[in-house]
C-alpha atoms as a PDB file:
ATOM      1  CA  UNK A   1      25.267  76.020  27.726  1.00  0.00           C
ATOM      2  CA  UNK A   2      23.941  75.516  30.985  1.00  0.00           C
ATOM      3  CA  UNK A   3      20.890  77.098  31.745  1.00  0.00           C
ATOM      4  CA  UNK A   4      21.206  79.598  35.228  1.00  0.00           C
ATOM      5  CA  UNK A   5      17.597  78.610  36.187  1.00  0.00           C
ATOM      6  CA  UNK A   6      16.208  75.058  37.019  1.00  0.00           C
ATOM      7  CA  UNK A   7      12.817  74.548  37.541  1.00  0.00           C
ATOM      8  CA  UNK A   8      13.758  71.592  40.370  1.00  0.00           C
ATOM      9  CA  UNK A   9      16.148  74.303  42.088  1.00  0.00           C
ATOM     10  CA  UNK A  10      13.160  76.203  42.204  1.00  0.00           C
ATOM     11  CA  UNK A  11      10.866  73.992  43.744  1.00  0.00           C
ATOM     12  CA  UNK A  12      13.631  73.283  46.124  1.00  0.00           C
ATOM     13  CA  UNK A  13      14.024  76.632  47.190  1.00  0.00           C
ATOM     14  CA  UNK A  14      10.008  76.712  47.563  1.00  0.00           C
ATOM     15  CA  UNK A  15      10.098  73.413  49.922  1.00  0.00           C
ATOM     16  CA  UNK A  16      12.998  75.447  52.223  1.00  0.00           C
ATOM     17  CA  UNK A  17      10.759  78.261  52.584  1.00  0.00           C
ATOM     18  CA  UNK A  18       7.788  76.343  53.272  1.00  0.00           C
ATOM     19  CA  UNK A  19       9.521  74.296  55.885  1.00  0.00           C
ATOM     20  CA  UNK A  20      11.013  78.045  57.405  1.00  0.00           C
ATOM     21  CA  UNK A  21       7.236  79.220  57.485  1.00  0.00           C
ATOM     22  CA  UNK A  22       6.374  76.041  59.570  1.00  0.00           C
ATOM     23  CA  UNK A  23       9.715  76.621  61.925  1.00  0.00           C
ATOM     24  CA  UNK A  24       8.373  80.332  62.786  1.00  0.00           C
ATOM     25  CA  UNK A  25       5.035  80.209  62.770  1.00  0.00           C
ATOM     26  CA  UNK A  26       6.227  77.691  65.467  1.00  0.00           C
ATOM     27  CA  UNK A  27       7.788  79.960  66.771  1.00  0.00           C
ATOM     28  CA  UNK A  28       5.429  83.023  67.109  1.00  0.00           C
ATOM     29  CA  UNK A  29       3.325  80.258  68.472  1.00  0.00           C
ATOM     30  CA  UNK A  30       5.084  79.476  71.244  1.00  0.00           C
ATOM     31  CA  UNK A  31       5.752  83.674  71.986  1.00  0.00           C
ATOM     32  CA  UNK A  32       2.429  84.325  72.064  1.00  0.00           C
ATOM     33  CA  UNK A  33       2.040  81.798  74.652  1.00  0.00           C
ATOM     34  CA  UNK A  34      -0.418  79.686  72.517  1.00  0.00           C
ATOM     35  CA  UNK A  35       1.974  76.462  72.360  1.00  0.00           C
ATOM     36  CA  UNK A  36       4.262  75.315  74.676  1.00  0.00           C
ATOM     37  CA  UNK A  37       6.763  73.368  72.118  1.00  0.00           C
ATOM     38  CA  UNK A  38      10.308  74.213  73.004  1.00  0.00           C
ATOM     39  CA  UNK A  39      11.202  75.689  70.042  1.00  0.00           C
ATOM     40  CA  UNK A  40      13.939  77.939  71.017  1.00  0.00           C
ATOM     41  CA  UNK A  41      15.625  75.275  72.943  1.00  0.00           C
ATOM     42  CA  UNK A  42      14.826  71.353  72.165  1.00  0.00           C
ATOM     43  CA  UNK A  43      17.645  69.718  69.953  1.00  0.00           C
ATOM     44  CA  UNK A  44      14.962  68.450  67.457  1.00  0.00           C
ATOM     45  CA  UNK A  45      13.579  71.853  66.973  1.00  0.00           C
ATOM     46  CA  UNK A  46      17.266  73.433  66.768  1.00  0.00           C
ATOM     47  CA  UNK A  47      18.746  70.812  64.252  1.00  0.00           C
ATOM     48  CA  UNK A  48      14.851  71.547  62.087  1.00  0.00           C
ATOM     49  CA  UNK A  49      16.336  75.077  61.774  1.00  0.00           C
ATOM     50  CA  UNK A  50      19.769  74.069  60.922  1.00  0.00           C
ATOM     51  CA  UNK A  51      18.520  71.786  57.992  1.00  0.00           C
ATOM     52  CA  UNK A  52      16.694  75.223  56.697  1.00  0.00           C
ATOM     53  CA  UNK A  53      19.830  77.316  56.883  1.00  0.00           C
ATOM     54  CA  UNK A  54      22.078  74.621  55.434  1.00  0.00           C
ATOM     55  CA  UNK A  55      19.497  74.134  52.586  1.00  0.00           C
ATOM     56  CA  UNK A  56      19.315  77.575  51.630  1.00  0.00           C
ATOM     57  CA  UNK A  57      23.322  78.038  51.520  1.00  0.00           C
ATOM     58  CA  UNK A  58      23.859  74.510  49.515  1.00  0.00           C
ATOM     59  CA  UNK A  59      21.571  75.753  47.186  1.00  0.00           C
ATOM     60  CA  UNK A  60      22.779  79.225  46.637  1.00  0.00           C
ATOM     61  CA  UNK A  61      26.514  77.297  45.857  1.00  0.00           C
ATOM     62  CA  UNK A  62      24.465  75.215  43.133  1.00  0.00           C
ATOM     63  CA  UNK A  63      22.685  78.224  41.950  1.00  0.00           C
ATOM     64  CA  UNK A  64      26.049  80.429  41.630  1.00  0.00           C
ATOM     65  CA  UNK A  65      27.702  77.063  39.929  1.00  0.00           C
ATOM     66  CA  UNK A  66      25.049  77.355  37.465  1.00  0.00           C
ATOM     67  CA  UNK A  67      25.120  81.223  36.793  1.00  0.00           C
ATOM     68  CA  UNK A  68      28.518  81.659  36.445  1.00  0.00           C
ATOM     69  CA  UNK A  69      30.444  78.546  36.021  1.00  0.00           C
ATOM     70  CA  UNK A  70      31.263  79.589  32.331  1.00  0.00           C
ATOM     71  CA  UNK A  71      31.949  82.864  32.956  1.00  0.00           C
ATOM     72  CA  UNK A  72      31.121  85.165  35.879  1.00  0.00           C
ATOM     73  CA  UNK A  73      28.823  87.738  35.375  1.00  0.00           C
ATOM     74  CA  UNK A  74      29.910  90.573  37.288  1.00  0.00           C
ATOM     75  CA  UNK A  75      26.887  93.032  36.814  1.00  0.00           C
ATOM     76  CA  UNK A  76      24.332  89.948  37.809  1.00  0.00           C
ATOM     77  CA  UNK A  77      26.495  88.867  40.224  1.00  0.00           C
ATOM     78  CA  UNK A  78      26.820  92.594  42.163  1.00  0.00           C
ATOM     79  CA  UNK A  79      23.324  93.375  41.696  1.00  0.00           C
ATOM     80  CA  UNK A  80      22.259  89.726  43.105  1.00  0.00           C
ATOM     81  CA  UNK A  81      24.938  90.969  46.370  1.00  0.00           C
ATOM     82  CA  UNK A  82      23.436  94.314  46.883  1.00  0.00           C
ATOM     83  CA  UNK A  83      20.023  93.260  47.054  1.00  0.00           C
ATOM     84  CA  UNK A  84      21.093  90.327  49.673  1.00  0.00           C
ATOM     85  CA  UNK A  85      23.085  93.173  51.495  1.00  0.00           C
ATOM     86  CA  UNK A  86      20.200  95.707  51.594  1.00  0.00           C
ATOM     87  CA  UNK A  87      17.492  93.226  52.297  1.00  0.00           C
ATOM     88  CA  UNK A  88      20.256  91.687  55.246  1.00  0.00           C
ATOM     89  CA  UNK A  89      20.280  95.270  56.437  1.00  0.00           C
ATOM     90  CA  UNK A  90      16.532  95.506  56.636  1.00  0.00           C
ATOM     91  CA  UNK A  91      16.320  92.753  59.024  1.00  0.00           C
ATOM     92  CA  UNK A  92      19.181  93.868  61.047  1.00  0.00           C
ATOM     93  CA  UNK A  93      17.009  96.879  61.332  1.00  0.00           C
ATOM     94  CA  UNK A  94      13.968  95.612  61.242  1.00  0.00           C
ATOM     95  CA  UNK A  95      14.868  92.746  64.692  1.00  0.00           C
ATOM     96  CA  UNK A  96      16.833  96.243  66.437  1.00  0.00           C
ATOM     97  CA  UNK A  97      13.548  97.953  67.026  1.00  0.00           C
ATOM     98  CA  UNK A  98      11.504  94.519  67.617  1.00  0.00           C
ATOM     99  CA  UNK A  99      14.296  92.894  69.723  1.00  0.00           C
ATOM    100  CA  UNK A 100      17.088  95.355  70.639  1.00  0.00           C
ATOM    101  CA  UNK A 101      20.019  94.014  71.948  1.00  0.00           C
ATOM    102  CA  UNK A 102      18.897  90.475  70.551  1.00  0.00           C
ATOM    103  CA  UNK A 103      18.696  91.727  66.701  1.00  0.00           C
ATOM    104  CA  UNK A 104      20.070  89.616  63.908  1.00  0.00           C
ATOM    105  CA  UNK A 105      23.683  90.634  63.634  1.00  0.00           C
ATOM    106  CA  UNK A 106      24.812  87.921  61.203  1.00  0.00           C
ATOM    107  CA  UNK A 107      21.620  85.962  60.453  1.00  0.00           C
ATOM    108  CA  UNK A 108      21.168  83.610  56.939  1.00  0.00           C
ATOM    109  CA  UNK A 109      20.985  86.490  54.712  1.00  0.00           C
ATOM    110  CA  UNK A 110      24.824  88.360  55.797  1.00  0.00           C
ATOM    111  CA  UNK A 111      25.897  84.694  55.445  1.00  0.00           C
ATOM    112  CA  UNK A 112      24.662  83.769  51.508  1.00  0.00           C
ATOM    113  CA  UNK A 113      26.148  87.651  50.717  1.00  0.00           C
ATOM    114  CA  UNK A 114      29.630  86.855  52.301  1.00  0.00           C
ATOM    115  CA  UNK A 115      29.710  82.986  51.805  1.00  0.00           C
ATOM    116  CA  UNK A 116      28.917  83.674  47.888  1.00  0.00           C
ATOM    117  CA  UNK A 117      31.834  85.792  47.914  1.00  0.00           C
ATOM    118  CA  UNK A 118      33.928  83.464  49.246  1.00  0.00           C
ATOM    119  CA  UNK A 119      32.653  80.476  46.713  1.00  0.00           C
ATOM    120  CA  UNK A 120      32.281  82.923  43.663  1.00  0.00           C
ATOM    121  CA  UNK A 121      35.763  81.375  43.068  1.00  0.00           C
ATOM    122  CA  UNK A 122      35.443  78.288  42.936  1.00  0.00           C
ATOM    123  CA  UNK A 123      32.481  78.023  40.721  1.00  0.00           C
ATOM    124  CA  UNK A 124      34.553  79.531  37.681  1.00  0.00           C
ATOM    125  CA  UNK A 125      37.112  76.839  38.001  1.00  0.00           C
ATOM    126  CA  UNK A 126      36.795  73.647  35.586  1.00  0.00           C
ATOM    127  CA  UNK A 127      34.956  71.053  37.039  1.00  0.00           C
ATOM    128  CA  UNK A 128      37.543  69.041  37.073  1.00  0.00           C
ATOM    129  CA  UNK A 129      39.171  71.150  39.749  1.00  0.00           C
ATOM    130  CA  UNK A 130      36.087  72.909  41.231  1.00  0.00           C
ATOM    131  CA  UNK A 131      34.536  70.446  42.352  1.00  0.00           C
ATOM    132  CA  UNK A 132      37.055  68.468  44.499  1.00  0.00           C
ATOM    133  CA  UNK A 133      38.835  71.906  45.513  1.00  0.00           C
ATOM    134  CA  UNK A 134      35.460  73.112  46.670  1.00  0.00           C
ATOM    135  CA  UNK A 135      34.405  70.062  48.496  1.00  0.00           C
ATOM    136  CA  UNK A 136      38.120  69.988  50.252  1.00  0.00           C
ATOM    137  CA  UNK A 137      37.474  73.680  51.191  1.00  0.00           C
ATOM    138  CA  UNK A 138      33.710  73.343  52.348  1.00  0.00           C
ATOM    139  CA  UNK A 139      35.144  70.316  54.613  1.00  0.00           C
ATOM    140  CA  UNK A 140      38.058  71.915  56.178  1.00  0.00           C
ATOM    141  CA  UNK A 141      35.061  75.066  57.151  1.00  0.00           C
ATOM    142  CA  UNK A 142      32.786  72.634  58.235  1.00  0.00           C
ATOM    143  CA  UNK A 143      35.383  71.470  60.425  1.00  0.00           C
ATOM    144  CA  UNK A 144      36.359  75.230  62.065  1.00  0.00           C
ATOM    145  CA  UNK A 145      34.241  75.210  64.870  1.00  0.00           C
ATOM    146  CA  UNK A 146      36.185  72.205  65.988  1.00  0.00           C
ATOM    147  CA  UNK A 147      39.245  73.499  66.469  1.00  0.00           C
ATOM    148  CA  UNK A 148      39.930  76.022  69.657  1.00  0.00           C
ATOM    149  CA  UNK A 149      38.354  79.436  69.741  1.00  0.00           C
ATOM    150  CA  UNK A 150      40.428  82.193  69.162  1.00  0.00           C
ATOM    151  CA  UNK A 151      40.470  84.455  71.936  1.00  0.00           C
ATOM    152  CA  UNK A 152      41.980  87.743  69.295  1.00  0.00           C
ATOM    153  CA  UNK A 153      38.495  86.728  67.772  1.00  0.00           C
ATOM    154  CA  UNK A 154      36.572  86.994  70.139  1.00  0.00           C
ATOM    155  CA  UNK A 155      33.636  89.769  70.756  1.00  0.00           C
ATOM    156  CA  UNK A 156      30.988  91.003  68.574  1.00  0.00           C
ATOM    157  CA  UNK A 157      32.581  92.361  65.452  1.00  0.00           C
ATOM    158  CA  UNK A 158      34.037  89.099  64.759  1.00  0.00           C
ATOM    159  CA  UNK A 159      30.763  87.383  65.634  1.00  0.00           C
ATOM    160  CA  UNK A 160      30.679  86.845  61.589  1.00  0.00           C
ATOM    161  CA  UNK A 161      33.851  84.548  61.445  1.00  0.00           C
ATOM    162  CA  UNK A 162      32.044  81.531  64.360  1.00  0.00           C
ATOM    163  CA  UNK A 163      35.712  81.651  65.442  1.00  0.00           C
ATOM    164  CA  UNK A 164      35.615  83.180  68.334  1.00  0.00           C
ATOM    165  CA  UNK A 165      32.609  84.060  71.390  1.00  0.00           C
ATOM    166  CA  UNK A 166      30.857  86.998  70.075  1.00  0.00           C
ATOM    167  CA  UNK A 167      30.004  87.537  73.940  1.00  0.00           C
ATOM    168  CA  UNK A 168      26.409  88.548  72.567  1.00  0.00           C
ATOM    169  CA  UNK A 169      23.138  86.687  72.197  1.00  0.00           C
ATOM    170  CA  UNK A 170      21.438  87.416  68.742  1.00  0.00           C
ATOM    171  CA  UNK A 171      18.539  85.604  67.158  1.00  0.00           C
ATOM    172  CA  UNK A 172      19.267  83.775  63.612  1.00  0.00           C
ATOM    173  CA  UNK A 173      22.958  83.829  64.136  1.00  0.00           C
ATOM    174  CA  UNK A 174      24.447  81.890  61.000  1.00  0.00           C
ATOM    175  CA  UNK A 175      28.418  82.545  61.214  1.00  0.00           C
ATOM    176  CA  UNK A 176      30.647  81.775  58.262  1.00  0.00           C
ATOM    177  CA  UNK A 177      32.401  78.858  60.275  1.00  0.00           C
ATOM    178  CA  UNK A 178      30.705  76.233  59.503  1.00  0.00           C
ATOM    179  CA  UNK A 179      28.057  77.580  57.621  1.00  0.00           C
ATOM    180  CA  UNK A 180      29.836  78.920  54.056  1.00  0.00           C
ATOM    181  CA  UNK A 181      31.489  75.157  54.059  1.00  0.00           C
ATOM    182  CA  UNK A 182      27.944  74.089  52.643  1.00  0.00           C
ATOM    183  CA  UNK A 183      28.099  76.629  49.933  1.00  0.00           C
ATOM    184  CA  UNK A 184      31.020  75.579  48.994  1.00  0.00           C
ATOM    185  CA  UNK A 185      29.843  71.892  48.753  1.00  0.00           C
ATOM    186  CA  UNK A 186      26.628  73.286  46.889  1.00  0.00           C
ATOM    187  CA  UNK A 187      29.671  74.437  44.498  1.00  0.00           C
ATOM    188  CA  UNK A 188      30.800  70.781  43.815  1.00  0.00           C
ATOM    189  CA  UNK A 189      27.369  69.848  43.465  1.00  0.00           C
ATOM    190  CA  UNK A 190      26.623  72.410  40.895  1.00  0.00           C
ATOM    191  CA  UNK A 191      29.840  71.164  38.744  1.00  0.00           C
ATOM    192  CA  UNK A 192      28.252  67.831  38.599  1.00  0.00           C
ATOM    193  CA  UNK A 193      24.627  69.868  37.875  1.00  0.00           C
ATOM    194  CA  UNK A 194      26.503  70.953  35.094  1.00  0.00           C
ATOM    195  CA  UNK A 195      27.593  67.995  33.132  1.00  0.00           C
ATOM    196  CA  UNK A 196      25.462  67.530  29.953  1.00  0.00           C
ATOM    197  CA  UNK A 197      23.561  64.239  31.116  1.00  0.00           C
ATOM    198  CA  UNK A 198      22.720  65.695  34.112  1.00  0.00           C
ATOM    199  CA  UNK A 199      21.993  69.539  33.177  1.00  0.00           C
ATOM    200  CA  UNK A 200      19.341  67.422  30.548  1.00  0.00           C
ATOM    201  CA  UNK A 201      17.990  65.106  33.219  1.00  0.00           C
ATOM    202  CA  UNK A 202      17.597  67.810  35.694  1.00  0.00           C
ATOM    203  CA  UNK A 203      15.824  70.445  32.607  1.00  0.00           C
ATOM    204  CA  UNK A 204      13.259  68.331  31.430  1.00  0.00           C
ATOM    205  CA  UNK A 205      11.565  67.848  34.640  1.00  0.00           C
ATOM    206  CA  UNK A 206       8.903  70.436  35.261  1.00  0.00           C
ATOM    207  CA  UNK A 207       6.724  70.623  38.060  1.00  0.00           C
ATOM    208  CA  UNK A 208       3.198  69.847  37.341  1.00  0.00           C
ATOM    209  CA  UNK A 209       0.667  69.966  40.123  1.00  0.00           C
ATOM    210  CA  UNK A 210      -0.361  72.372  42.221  1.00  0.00           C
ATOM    211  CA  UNK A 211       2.044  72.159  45.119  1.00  0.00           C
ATOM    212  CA  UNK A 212       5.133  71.500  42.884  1.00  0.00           C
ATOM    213  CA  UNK A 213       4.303  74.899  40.674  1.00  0.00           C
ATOM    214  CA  UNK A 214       3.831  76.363  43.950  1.00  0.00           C
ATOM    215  CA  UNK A 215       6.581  75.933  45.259  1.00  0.00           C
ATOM    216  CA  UNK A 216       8.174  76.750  41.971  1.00  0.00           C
ATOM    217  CA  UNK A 217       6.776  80.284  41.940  1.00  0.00           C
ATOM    218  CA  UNK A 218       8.146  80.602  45.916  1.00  0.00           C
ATOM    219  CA  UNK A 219      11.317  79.528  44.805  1.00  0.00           C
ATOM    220  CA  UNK A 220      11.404  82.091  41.998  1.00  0.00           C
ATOM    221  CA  UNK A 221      10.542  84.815  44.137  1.00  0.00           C
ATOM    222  CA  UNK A 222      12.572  83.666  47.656  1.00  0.00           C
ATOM    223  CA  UNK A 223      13.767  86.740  48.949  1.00  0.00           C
ATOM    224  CA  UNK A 224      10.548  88.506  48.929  1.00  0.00           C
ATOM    225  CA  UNK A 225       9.101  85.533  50.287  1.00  0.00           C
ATOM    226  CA  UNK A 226      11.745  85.849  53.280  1.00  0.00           C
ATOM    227  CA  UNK A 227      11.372  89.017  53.764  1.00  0.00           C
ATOM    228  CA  UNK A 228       7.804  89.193  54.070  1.00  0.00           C
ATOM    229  CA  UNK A 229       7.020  85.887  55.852  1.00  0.00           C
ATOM    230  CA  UNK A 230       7.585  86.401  59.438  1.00  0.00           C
ATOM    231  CA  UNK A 231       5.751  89.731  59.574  1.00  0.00           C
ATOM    232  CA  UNK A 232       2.628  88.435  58.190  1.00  0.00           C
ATOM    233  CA  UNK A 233       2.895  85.183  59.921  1.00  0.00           C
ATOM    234  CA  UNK A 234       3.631  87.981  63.645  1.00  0.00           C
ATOM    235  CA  UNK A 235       1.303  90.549  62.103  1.00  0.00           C
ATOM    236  CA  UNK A 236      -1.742  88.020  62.091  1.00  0.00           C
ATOM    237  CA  UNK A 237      -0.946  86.773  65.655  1.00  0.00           C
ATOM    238  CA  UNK A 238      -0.382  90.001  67.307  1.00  0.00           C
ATOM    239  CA  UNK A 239      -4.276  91.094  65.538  1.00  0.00           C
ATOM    240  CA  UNK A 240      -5.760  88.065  66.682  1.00  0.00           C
ATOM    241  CA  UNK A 241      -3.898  88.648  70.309  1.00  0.00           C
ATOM    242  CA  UNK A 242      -5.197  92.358  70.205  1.00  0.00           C
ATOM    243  CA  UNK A 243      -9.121  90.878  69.367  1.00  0.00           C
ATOM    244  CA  UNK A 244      -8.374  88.375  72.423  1.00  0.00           C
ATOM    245  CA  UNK A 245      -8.628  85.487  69.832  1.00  0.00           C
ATOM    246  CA  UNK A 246      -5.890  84.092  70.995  1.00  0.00           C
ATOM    247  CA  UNK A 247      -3.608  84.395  74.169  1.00  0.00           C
ATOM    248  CA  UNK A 248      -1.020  87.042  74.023  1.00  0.00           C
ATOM    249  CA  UNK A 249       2.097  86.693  75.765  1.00  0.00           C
ATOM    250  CA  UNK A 250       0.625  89.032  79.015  1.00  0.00           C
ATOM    251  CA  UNK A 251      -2.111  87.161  79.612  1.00  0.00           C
ATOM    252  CA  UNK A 252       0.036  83.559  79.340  1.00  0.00           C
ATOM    253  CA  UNK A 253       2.570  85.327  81.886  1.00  0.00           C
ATOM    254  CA  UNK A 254      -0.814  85.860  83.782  1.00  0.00           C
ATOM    255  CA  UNK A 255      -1.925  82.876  84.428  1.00  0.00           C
ATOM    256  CA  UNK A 256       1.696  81.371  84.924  1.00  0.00           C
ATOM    257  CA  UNK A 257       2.255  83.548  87.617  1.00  0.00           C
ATOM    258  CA  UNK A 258      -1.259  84.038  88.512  1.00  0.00           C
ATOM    259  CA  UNK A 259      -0.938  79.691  89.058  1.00  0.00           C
ATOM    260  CA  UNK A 260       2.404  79.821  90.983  1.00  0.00           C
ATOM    261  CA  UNK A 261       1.170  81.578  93.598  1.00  0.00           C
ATOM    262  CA  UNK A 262      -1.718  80.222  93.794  1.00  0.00           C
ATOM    263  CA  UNK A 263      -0.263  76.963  94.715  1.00  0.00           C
ATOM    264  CA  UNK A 264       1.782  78.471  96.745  1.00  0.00           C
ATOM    265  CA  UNK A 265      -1.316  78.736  99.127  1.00  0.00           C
ATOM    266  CA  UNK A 266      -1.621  75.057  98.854  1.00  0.00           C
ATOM    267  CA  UNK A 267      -4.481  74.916  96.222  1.00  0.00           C
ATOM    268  CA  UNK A 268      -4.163  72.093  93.619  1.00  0.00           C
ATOM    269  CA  UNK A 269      -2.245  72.979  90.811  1.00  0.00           C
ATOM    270  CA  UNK A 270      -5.396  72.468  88.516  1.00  0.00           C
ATOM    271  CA  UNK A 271      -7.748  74.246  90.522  1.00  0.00           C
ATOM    272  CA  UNK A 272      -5.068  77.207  90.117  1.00  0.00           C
ATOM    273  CA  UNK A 273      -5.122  77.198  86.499  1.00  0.00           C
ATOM    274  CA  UNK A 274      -9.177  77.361  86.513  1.00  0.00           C
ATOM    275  CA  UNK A 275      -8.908  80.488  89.130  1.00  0.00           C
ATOM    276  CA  UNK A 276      -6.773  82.010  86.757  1.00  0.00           C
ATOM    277  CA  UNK A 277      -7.936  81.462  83.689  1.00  0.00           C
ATOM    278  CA  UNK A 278     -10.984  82.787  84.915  1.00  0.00           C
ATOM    279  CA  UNK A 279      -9.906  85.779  86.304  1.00  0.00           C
ATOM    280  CA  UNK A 280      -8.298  86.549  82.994  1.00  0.00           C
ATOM    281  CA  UNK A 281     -11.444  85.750  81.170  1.00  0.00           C
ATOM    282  CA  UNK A 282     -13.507  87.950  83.444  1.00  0.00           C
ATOM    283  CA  UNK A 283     -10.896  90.529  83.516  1.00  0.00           C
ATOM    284  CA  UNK A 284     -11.038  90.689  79.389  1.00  0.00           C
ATOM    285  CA  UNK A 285     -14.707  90.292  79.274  1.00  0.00           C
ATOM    286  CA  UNK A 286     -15.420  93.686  81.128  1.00  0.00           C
ATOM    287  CA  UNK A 287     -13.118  95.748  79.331  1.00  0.00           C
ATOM    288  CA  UNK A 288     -10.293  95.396  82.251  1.00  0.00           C
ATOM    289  CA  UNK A 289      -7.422  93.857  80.952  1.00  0.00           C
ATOM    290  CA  UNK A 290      -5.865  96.367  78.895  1.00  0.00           C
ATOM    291  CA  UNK A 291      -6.603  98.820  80.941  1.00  0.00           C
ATOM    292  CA  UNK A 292      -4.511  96.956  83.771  1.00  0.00           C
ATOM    293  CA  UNK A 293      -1.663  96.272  80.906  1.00  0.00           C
ATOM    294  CA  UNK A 294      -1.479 100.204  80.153  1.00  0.00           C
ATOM    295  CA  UNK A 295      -1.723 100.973  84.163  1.00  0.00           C
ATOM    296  CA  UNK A 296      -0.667  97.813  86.304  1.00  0.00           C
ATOM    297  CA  UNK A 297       0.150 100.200  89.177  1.00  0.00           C
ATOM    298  CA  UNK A 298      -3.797 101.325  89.373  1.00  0.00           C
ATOM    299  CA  UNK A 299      -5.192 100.220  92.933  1.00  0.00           C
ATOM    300  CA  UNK A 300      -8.630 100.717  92.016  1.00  0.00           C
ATOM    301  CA  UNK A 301      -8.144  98.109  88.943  1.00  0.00           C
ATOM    302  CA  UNK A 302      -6.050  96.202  91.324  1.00  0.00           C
ATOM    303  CA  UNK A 303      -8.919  95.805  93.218  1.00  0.00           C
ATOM    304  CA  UNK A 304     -11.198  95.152  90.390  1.00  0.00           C
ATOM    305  CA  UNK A 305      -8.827  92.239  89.616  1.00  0.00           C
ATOM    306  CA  UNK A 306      -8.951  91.019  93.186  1.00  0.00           C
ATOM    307  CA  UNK A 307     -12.624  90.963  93.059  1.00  0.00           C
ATOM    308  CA  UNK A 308     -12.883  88.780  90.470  1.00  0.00           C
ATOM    309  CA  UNK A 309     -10.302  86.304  91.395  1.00  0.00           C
ATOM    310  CA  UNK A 310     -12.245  85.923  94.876  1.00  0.00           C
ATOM    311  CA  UNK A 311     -15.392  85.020  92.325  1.00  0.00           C
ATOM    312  CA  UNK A 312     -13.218  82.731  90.825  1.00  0.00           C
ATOM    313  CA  UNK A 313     -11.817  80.920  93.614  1.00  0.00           C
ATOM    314  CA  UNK A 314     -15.477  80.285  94.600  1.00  0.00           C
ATOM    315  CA  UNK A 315     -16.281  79.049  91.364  1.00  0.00           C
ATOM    316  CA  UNK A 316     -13.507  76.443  91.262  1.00  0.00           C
ATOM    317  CA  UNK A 317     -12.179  76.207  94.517  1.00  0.00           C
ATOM    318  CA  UNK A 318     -14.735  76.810  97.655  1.00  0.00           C
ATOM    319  CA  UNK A 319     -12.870  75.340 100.380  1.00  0.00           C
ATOM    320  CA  UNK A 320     -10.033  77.840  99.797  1.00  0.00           C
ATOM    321  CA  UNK A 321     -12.307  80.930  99.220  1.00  0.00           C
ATOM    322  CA  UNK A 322     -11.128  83.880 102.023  1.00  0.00           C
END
């Protein structure tokens, strides 16, 4: 019998994480202002999160291969759904009050629940015509987004399908077209997983050091881990934002703008970011700046601010003081 649990599946699953952990802390890097990496936008950065998602739904085909390929287990099976479902709905919820508009309406977790659905299937066929029906299937969705949209699809409650334009922006959007076609190929790759040679080859490795059983224990654990990730990775950034440890998003819009204008006055471009960065400093220094970020309107902080810019513009840039 084919055991439902490897221990190299695990430590798979820990690697995916770790690599999602490095994608958004990234990511709340660059919010907060504190990097200026293009994650949200450069094609290296995109196809990083790509290789996550499609790692997470190949192995979820392997791992439902493995769990039910003899028989499916219908009370394991539902339970393992609701729990995707409920946790899926928690982040739908969760992004809505963060986000708004921009929540995650089909994001990687509404994609394993449906795509496992869809591949439940083809993991109780034999092998023999599992794996090459899977692999023909998983192809022909990879190849969906190919083909002309559909304009009856089109709009957000068919945003799941990828067939058509949901006509909505949404953060971690992970459509079934292409992305199920993977867990269907993570299908054919568990039918090989379970051949006897390979179910022993794969079983008697277990991972030994530190970062392997680490990984391991992630892996073991992965939804919690997803769950709780990105608002302990936020959490700690927004503290050390709030303690002025590190640049929050207002004060990098600060300077930005603080800079533009400055050159608009013909200042060096350099000499703008010292004024500002200055100001900001001083600003934060005697107990201004969140005052000004609760009341921006305030004329008598306004003026505080202006004060202290003049300072600054003697500091770095005489010639141009007023």
């Amino acid at each position: 019998m084919t055991p439902a649990r490897l221990p190299v599946l695990d430590v798979l699953r820990g690697l995916a994480l770790f690599a999602m952990g490095v994608y958004h802390l990234s990511w709340d890097l660059f919010w907060f202002g504190v990097v200026d990496w293009p994650v949200d936008t450069a094609p290296g950065w995109r196809a990083f999160a790509a290789a996550i998602a499609g790692s997470f739904l190949f192995l979820a085909g392997v791992s439902l291969t493995l769990a039910h390929g003899t028989g499916i287990r219908w009370r394991a099976f539902l339970r393992r759904e609701a729990m995707i479902l409920a946790a899926a709905a928690l982040v739908s919820l969760g992004t809505w009050f963060a986000l708004g508009e921009g929540l995650v309406r089909f994001g990687i977790l509404h994609a394993i629940a449906a795509a496992s659905l869809i591949a439940l299937p083809f993991a109780r066929l034999p092998a023999l015509a599992g794996a090459p029906l899977a692999l023909v299937a998983g192809g022909l969705i990879l190849a969906l987004p190919y083909v002309p949209g559909v304009p009856a699809l089109d709009g957000p409650w068919w945003l799941w399908t990828g067939l058509g334009d949901p006509g909505v922006s949404s953060v971690d959007y992970v459509p079934l077209a292409p992305w199920a076609g993977l867990t269907l190929i993570g299908i054919a790759a568990g039918h090989l997983l379970r051949q006897p040679k390979a179910t022993l080859r794969a079983a008697a490795w277990q991972p030994s050091g530190p970062g392997s059983r680490l990984a391991s224990f992630a892996g073991r654990h992965s939804l919690a881990v997803y769950l709780l990730h990105q608002p302990v990775l936020f959490g700690a950034l927004w503290l050390l934002a709030a303690v002025h440890l590190i640049p929050d998003r207002a004060s990098t819009d600060f300077v930005d703008n603080c800079s533009f204008t400055c050159a608009l006055g013909g200042v060096d471009e350099a000499a703008c970011r010292k004024i500002c960065a200055c100001t900001l400093t001083s600003l934060i220094s005697d107990d201004l700046w969140d005052n000004l970020l609760r009341d921006p309107e305030n004329m008598s902080l306004r003026d505080d601010m202006n004060n202290r810019h003049q300072v600054c513009v003697l500091a770095f840039d005489p010639t141009g003081a007023r």
